[in-house]
PDB file of N, CA and C in Angstrom:
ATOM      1  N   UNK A   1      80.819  91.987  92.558  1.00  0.00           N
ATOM      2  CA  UNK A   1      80.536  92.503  93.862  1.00  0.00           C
ATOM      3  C   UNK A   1      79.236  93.274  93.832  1.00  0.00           C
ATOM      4  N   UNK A   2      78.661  93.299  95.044  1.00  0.00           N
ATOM      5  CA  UNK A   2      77.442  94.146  94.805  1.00  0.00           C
ATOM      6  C   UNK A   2      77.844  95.358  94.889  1.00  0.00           C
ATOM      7  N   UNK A   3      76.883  96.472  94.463  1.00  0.00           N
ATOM      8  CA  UNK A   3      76.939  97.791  94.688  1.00  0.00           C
ATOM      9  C   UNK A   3      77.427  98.677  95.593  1.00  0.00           C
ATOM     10  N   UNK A   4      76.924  97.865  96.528  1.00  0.00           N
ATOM     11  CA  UNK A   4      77.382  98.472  97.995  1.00  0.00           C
ATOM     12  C   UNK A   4      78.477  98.517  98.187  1.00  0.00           C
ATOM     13  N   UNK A   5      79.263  97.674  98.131  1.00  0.00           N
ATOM     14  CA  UNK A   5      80.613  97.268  98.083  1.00  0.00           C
ATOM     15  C   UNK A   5      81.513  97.676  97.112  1.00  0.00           C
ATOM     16  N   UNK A   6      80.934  98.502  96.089  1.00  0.00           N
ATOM     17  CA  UNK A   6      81.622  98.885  94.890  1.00  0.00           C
ATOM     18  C   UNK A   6      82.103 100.155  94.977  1.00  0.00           C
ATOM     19  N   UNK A   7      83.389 100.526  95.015  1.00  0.00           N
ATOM     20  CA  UNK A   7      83.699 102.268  95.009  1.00  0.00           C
ATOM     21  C   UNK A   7      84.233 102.448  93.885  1.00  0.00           C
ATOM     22  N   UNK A   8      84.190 103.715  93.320  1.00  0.00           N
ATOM     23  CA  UNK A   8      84.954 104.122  92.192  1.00  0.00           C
ATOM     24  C   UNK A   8      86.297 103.764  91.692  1.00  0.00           C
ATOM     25  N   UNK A   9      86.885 103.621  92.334  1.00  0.00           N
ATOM     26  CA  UNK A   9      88.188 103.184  92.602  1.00  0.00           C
ATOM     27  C   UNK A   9      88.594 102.163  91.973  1.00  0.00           C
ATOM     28  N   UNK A  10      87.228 101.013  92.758  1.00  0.00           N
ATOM     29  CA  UNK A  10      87.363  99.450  92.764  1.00  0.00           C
ATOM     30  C   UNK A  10      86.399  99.629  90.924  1.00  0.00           C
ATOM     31  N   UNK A  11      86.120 100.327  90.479  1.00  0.00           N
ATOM     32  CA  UNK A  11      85.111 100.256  89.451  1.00  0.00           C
ATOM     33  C   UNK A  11      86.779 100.017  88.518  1.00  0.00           C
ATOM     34  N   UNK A  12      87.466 101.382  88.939  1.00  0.00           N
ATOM     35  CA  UNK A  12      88.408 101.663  87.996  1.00  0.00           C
ATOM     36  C   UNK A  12      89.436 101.026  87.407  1.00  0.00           C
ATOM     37  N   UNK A  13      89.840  99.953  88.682  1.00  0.00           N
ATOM     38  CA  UNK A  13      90.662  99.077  88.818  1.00  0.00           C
ATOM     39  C   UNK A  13      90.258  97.943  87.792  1.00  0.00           C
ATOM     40  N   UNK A  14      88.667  97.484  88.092  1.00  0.00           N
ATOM     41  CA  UNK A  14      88.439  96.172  87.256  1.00  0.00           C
ATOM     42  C   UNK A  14      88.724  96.693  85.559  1.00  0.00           C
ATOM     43  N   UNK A  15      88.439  97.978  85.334  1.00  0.00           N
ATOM     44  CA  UNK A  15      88.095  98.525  83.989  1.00  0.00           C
ATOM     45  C   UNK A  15      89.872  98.770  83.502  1.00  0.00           C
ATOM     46  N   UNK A  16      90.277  98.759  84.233  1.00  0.00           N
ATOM     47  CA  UNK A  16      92.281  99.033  84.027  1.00  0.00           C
ATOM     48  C   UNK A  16      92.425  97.712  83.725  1.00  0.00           C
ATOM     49  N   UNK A  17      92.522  96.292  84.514  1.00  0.00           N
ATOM     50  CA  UNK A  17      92.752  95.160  84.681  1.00  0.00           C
ATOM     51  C   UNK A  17      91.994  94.300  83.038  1.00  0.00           C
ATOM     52  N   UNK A  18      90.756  94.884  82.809  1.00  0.00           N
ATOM     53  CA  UNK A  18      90.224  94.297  81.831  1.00  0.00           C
ATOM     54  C   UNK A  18      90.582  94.862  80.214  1.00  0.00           C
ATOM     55  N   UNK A  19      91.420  96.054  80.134  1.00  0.00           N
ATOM     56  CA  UNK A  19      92.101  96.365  79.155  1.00  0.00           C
ATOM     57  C   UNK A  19      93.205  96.210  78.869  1.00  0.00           C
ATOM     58  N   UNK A  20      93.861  95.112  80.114  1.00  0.00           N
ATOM     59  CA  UNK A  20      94.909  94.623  79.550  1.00  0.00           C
ATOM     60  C   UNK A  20      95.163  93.402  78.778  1.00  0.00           C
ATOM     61  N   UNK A  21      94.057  92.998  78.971  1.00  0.00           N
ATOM     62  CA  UNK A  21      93.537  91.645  78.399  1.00  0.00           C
ATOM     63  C   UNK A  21      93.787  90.701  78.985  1.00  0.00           C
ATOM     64  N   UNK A  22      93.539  89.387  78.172  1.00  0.00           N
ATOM     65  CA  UNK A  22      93.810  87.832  78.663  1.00  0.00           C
ATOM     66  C   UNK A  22      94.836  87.475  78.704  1.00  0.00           C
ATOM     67  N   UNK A  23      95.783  87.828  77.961  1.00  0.00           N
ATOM     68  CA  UNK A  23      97.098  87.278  78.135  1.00  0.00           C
ATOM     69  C   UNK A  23      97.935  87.791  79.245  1.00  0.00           C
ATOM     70  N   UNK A  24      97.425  89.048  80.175  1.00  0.00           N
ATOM     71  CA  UNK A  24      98.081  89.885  81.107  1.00  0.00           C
ATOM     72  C   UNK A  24      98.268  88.637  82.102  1.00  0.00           C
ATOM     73  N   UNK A  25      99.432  88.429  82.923  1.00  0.00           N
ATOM     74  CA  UNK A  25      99.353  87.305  84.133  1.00  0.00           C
ATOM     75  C   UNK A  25      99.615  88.531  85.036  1.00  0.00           C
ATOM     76  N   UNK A  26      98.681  88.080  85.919  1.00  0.00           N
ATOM     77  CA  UNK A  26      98.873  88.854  87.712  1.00  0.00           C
ATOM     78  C   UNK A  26      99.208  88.385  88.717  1.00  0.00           C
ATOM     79  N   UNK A  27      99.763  89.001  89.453  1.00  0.00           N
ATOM     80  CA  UNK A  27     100.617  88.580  90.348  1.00  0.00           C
ATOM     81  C   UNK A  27      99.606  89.179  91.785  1.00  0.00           C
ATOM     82  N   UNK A  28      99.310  88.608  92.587  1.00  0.00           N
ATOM     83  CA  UNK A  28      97.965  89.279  93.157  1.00  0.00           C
ATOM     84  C   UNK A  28      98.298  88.948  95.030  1.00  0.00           C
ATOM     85  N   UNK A  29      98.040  90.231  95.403  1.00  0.00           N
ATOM     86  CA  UNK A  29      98.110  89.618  97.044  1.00  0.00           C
ATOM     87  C   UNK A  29      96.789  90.126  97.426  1.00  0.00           C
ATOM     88  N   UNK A  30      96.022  88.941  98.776  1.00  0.00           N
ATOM     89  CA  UNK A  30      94.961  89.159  98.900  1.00  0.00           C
ATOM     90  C   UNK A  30      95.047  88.916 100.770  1.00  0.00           C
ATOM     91  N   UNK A  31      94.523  89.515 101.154  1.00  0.00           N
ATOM     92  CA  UNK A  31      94.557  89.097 102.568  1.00  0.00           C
ATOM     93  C   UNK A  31      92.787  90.017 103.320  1.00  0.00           C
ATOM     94  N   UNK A  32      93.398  89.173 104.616  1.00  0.00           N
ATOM     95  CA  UNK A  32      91.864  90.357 105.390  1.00  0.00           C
ATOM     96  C   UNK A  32      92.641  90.458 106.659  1.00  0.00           C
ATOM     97  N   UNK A  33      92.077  91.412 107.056  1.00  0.00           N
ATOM     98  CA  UNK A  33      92.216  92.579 108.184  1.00  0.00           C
ATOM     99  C   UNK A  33      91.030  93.095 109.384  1.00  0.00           C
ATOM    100  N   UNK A  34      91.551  93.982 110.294  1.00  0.00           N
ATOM    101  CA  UNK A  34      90.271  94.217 110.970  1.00  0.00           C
ATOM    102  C   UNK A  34      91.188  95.814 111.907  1.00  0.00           C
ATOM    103  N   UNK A  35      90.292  96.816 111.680  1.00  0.00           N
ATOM    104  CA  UNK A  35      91.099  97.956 112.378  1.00  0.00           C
ATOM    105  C   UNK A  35      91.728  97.848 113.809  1.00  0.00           C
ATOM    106  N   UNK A  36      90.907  97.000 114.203  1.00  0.00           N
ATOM    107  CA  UNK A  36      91.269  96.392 115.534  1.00  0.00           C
ATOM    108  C   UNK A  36      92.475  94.953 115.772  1.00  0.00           C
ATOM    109  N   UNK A  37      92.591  94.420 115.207  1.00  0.00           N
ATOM    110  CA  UNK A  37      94.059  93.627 115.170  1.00  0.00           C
ATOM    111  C   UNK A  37      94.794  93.697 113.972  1.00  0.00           C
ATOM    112  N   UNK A  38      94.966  94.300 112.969  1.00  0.00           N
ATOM    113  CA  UNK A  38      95.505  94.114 111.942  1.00  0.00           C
ATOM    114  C   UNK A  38      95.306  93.099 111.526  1.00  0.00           C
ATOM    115  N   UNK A  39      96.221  93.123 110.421  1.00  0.00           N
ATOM    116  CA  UNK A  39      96.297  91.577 109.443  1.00  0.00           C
ATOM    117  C   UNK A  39      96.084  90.315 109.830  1.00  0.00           C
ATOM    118  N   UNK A  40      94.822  89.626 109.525  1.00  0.00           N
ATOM    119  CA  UNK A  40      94.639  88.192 109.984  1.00  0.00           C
ATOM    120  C   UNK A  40      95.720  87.299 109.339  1.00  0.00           C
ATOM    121  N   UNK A  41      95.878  87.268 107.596  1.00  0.00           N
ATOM    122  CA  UNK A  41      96.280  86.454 106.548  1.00  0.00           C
ATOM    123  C   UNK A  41      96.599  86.577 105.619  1.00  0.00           C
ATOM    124  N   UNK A  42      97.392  86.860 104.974  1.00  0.00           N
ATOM    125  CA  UNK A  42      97.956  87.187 103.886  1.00  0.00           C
ATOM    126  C   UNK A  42      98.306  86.128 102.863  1.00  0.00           C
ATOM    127  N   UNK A  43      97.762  86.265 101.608  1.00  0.00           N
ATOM    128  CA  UNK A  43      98.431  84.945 100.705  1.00  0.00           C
ATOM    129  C   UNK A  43      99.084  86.436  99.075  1.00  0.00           C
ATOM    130  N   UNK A  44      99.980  85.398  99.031  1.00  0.00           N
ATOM    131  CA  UNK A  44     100.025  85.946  96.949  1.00  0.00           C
ATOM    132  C   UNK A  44     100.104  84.697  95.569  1.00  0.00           C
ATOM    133  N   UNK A  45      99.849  85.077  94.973  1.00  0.00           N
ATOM    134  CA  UNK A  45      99.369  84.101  93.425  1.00  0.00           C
ATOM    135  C   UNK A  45      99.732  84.672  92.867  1.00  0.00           C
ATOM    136  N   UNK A  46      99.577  83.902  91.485  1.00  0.00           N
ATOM    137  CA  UNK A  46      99.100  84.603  90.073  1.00  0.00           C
ATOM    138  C   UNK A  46      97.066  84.018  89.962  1.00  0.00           C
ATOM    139  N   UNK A  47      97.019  84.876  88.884  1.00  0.00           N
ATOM    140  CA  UNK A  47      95.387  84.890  88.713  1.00  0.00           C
ATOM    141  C   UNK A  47      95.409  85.252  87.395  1.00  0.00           C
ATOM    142  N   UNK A  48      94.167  85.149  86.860  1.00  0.00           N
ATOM    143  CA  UNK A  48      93.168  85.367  85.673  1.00  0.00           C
ATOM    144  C   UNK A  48      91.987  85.558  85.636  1.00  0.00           C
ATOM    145  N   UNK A  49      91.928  87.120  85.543  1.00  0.00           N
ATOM    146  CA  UNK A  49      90.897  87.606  85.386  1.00  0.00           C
ATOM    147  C   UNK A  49      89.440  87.000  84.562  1.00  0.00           C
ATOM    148  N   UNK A  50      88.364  85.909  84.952  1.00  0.00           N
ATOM    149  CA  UNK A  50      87.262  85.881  84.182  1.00  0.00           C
ATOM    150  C   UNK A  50      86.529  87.025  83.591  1.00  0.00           C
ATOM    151  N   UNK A  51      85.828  86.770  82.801  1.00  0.00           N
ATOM    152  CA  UNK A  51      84.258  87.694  81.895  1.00  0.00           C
ATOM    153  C   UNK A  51      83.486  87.872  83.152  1.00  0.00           C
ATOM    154  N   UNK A  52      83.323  87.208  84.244  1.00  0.00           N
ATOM    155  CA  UNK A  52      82.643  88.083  84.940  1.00  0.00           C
ATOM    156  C   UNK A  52      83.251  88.208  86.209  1.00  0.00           C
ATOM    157  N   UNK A  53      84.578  88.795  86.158  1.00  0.00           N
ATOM    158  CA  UNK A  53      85.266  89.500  87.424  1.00  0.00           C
ATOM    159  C   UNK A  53      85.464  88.624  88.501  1.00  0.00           C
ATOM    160  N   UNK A  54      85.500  87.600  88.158  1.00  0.00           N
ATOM    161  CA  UNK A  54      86.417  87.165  89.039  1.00  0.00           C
ATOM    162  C   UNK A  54      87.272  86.336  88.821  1.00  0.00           C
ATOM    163  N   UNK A  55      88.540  85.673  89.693  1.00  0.00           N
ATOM    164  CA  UNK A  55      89.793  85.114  89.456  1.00  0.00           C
ATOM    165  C   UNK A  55      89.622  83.742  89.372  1.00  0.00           C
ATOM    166  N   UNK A  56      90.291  83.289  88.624  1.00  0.00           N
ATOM    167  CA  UNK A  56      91.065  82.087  88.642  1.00  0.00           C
ATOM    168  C   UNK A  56      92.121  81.840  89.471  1.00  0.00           C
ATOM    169  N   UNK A  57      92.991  81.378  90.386  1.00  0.00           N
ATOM    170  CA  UNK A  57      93.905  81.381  90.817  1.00  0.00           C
ATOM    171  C   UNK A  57      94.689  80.346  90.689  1.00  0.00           C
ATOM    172  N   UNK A  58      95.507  80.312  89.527  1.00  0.00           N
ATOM    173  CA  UNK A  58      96.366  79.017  89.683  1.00  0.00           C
ATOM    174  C   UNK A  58      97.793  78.515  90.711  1.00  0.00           C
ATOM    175  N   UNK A  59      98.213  79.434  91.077  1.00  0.00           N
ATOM    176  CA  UNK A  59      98.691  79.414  92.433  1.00  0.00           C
ATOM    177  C   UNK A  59      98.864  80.283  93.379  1.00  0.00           C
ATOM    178  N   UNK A  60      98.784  79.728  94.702  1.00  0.00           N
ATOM    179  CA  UNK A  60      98.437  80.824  95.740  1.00  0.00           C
ATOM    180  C   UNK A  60      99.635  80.264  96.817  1.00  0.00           C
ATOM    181  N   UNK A  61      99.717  81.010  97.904  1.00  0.00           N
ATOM    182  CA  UNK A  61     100.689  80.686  98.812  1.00  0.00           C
ATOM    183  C   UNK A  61     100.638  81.396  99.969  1.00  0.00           C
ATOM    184  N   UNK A  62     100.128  81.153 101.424  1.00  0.00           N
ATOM    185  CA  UNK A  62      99.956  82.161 102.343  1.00  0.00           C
ATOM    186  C   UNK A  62     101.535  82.458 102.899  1.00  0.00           C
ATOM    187  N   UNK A  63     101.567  83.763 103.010  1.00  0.00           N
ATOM    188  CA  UNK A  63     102.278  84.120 103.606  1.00  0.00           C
ATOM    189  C   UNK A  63     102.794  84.260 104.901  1.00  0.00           C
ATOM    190  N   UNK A  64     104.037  84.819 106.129  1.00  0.00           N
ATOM    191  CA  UNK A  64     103.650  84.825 107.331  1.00  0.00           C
ATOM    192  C   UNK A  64     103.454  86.110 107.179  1.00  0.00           C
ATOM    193  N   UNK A  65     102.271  86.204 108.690  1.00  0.00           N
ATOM    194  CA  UNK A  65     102.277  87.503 108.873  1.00  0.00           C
ATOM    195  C   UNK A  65     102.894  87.951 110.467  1.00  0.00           C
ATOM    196  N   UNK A  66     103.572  88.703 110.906  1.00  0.00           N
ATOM    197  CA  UNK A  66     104.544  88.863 112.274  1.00  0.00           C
ATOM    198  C   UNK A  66     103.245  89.815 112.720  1.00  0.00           C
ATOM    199  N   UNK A  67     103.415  89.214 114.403  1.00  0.00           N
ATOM    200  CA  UNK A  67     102.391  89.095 115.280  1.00  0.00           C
ATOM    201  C   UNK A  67     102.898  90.655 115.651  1.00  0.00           C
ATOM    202  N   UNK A  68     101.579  91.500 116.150  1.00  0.00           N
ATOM    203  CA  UNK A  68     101.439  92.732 116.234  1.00  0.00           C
ATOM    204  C   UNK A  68     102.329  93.004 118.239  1.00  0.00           C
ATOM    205  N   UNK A  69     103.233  93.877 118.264  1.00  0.00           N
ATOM    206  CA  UNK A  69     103.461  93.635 119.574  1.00  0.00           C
ATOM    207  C   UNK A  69     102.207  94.388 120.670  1.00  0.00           C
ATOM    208  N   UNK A  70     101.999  94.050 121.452  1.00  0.00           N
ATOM    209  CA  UNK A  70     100.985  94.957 122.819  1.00  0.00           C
ATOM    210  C   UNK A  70     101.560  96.150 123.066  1.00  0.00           C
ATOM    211  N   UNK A  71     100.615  96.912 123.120  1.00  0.00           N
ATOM    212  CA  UNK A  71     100.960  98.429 123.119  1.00  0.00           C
ATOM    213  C   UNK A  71     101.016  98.404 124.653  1.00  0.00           C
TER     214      UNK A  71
END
């Protein structure tokens, strides 16, 4: 990720994730959002972490997500 996009947090996380090594399997949910409608999409997998941060995903599966009611 670029810099910009990088918070401490997210630094900390990759540096946790990468000391568990290669053999660690993850179980990973990934979705996007918007403050203004909530949750577009939701999926979960497993993954594998590459050498340079990012996943492999050998299986994925979207989830449902239940429609927000009108305020």
């Amino acid at each position: 990720m670029d810099d910009e996009f990088t918070t401490e947090e997210c630094e900390a996380l990759h540096e946790t994730v990468e000391a568990l090594g290669a053999s660690t399997k993850l179980v990973c949910l990934f979705f996007t959002a918007a403050l203004e409608n909530g949750v577009h999409v939701i999926h979960w997998g497993n993954a594998h972490l590459e050498p340079n941060r990012t996943f492999t995903w050998f299986h994925s599966e979207q989830l449902w997500v239940a429609p927000q009611p009108l305020e």
